[in-house]
C-alpha atoms as a PDB file:
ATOM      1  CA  UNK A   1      97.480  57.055  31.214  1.00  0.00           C
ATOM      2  CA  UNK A   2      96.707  58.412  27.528  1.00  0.00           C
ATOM      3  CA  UNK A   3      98.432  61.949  26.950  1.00  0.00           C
ATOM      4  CA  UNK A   4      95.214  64.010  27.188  1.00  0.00           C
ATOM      5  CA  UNK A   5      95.469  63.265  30.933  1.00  0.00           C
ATOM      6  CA  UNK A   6      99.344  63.600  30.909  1.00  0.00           C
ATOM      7  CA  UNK A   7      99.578  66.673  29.392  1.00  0.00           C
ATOM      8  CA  UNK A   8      96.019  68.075  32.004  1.00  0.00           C
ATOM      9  CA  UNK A   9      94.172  69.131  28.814  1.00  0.00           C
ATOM     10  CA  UNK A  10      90.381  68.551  28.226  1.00  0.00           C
ATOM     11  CA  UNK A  11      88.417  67.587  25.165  1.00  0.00           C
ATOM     12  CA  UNK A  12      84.895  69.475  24.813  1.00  0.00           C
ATOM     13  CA  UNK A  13      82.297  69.343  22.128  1.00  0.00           C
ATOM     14  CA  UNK A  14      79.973  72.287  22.001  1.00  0.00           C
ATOM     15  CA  UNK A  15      76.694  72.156  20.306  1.00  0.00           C
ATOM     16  CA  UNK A  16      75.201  75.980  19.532  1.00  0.00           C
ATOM     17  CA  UNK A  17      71.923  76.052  17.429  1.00  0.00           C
ATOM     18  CA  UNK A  18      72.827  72.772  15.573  1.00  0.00           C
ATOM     19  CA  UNK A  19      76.292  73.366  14.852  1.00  0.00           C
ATOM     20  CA  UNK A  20      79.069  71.447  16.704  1.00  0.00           C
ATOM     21  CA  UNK A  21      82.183  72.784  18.036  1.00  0.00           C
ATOM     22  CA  UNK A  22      85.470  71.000  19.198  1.00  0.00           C
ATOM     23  CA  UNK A  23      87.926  72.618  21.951  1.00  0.00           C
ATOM     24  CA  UNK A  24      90.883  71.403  23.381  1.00  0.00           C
ATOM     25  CA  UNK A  25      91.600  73.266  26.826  1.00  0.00           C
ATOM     26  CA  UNK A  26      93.561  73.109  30.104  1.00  0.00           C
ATOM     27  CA  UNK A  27      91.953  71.276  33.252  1.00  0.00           C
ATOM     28  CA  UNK A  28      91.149  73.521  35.600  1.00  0.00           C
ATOM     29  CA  UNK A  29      92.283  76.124  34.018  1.00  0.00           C
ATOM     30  CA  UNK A  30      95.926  75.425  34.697  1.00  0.00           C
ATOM     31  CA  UNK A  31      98.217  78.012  32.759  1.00  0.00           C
ATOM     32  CA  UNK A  32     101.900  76.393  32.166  1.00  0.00           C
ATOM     33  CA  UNK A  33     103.848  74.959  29.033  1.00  0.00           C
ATOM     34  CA  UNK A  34     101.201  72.928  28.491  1.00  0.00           C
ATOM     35  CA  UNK A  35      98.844  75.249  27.187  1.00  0.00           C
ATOM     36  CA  UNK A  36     100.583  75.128  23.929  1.00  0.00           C
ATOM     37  CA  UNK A  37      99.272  72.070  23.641  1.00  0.00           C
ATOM     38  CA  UNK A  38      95.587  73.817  23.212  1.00  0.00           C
ATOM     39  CA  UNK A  39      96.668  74.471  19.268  1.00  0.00           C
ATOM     40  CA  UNK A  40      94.470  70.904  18.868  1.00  0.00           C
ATOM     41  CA  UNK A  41      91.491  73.266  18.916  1.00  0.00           C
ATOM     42  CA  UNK A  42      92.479  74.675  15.363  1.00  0.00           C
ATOM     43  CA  UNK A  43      92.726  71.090  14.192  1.00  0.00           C
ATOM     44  CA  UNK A  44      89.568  69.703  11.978  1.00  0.00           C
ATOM     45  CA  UNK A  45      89.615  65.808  11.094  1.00  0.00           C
ATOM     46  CA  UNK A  46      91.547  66.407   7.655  1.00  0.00           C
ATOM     47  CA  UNK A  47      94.104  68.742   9.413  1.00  0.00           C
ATOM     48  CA  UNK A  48      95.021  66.371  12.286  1.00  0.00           C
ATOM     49  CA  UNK A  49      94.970  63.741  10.008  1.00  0.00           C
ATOM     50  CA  UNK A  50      97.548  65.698   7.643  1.00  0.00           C
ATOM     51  CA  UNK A  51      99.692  66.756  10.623  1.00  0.00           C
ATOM     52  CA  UNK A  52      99.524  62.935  11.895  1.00  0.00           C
ATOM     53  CA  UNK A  53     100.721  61.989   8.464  1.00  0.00           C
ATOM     54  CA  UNK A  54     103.848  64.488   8.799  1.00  0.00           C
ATOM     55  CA  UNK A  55     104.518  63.545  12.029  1.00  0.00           C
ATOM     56  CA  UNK A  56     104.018  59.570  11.550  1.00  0.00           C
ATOM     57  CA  UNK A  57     106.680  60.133   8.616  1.00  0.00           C
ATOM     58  CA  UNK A  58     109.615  61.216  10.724  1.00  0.00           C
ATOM     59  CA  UNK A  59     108.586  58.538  13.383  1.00  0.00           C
ATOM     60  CA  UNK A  60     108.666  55.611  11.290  1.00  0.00           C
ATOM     61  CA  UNK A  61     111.428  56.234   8.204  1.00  0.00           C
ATOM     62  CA  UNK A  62     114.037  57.218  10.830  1.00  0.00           C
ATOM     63  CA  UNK A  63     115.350  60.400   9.938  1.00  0.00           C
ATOM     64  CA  UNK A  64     118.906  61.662   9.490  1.00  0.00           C
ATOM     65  CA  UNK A  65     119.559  63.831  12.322  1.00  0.00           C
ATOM     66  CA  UNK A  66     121.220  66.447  10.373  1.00  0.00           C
ATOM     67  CA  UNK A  67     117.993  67.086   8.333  1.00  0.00           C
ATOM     68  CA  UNK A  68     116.787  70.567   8.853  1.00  0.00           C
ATOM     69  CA  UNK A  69     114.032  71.293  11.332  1.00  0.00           C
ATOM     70  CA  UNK A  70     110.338  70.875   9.068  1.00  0.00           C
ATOM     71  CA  UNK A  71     107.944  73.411   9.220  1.00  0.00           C
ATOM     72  CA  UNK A  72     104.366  71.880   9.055  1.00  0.00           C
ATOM     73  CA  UNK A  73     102.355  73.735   6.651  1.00  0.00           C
ATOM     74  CA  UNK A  74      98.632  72.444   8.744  1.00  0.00           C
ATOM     75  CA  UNK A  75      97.885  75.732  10.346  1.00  0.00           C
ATOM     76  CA  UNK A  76      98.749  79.134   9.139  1.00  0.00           C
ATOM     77  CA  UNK A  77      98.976  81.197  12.335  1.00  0.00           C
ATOM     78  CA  UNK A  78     100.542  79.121  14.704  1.00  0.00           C
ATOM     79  CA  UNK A  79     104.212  77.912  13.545  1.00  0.00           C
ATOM     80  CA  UNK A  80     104.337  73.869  14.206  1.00  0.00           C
ATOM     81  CA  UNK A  81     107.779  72.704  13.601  1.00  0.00           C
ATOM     82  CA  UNK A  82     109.412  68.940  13.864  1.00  0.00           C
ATOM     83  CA  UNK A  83     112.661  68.721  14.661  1.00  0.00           C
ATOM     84  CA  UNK A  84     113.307  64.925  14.808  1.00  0.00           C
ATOM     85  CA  UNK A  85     112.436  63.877  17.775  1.00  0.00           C
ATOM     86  CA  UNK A  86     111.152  66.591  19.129  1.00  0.00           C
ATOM     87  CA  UNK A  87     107.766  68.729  18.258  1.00  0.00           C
ATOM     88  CA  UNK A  88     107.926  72.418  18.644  1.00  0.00           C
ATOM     89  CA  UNK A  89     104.873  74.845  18.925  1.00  0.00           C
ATOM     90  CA  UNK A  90     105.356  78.693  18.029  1.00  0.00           C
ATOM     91  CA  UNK A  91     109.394  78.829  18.742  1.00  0.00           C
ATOM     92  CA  UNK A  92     108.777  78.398  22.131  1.00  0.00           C
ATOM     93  CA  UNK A  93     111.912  77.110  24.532  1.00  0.00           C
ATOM     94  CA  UNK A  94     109.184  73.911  25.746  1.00  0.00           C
ATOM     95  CA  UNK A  95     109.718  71.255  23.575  1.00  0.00           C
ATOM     96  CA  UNK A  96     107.502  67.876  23.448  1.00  0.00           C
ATOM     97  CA  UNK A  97     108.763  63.849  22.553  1.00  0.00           C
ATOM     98  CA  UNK A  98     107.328  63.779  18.628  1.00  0.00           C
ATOM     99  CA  UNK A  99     105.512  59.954  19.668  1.00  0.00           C
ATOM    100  CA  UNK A 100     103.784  62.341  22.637  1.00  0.00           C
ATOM    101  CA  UNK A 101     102.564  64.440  20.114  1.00  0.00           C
ATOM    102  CA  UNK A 102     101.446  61.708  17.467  1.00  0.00           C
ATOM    103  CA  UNK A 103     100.045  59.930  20.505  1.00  0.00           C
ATOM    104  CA  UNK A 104      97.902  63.382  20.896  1.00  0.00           C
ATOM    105  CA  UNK A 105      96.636  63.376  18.095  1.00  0.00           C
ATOM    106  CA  UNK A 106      95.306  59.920  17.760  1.00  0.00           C
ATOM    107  CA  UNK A 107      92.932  60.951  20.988  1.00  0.00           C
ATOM    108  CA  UNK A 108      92.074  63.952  19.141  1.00  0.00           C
ATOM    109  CA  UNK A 109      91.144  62.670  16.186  1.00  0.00           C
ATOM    110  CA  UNK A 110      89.161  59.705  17.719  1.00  0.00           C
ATOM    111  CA  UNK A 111      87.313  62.477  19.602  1.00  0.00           C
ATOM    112  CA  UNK A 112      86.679  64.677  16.603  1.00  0.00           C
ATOM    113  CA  UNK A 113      84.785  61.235  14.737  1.00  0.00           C
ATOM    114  CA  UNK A 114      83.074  60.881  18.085  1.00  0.00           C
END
């Protein structure tokens, strides 16, 4: 099962007048932790590549777990945060497994160069 369907969220393109729109929501319009998740909507290919990049850092040099939590600088009005090995979304008490997240963004990304 790939984490789009794990997570219940839904990938939609929108095309309006020639322009093309991307949107990450819940399934059936489920409301729950989850919905955090929906912050993928903000994401263009060079920010989910960027954030990818962040998060494939932590994931592959093995961090020392007494380095401070990071504060990803890919969106400005939604506070993503890695906190080795864990991936945080606005402060909020839900946390998700950072290889979830990286795991996200891979389908996101292969959807946004769809």
């Amino acid at each position: 099962m790939n984490k789009k369907d794990k997570y219940g969220l839904e990938f939609i393109k929108l095309k309006n007048n020639g322009l093309v729109g991307y949107n990450c929501i819940r399934k059936n319009h489920i409301v729950d932790k989850n919905n955090l998740l929906q912050f993928l909507t903000y994401l263009d290919e060079s920010a989910t590549q960027f954030l990818l990049r962040e998060v494939n850092f932590y994931l592959n040099c093995v961090p020392d777990l007494s380095w401070t939590p990071y504060d990803s600088m890919v969106l400005e009005h939604i506070n993503l945060q890695i906190d080795y090995p864990n991936f945080i979304i606005d402060g909020q008490s839900y946390i998700f497994p950072l290889t979830d997240i990286r795991d996200l963004l891979y389908e996101w990304l292969t959807f946004l160069q769809s």
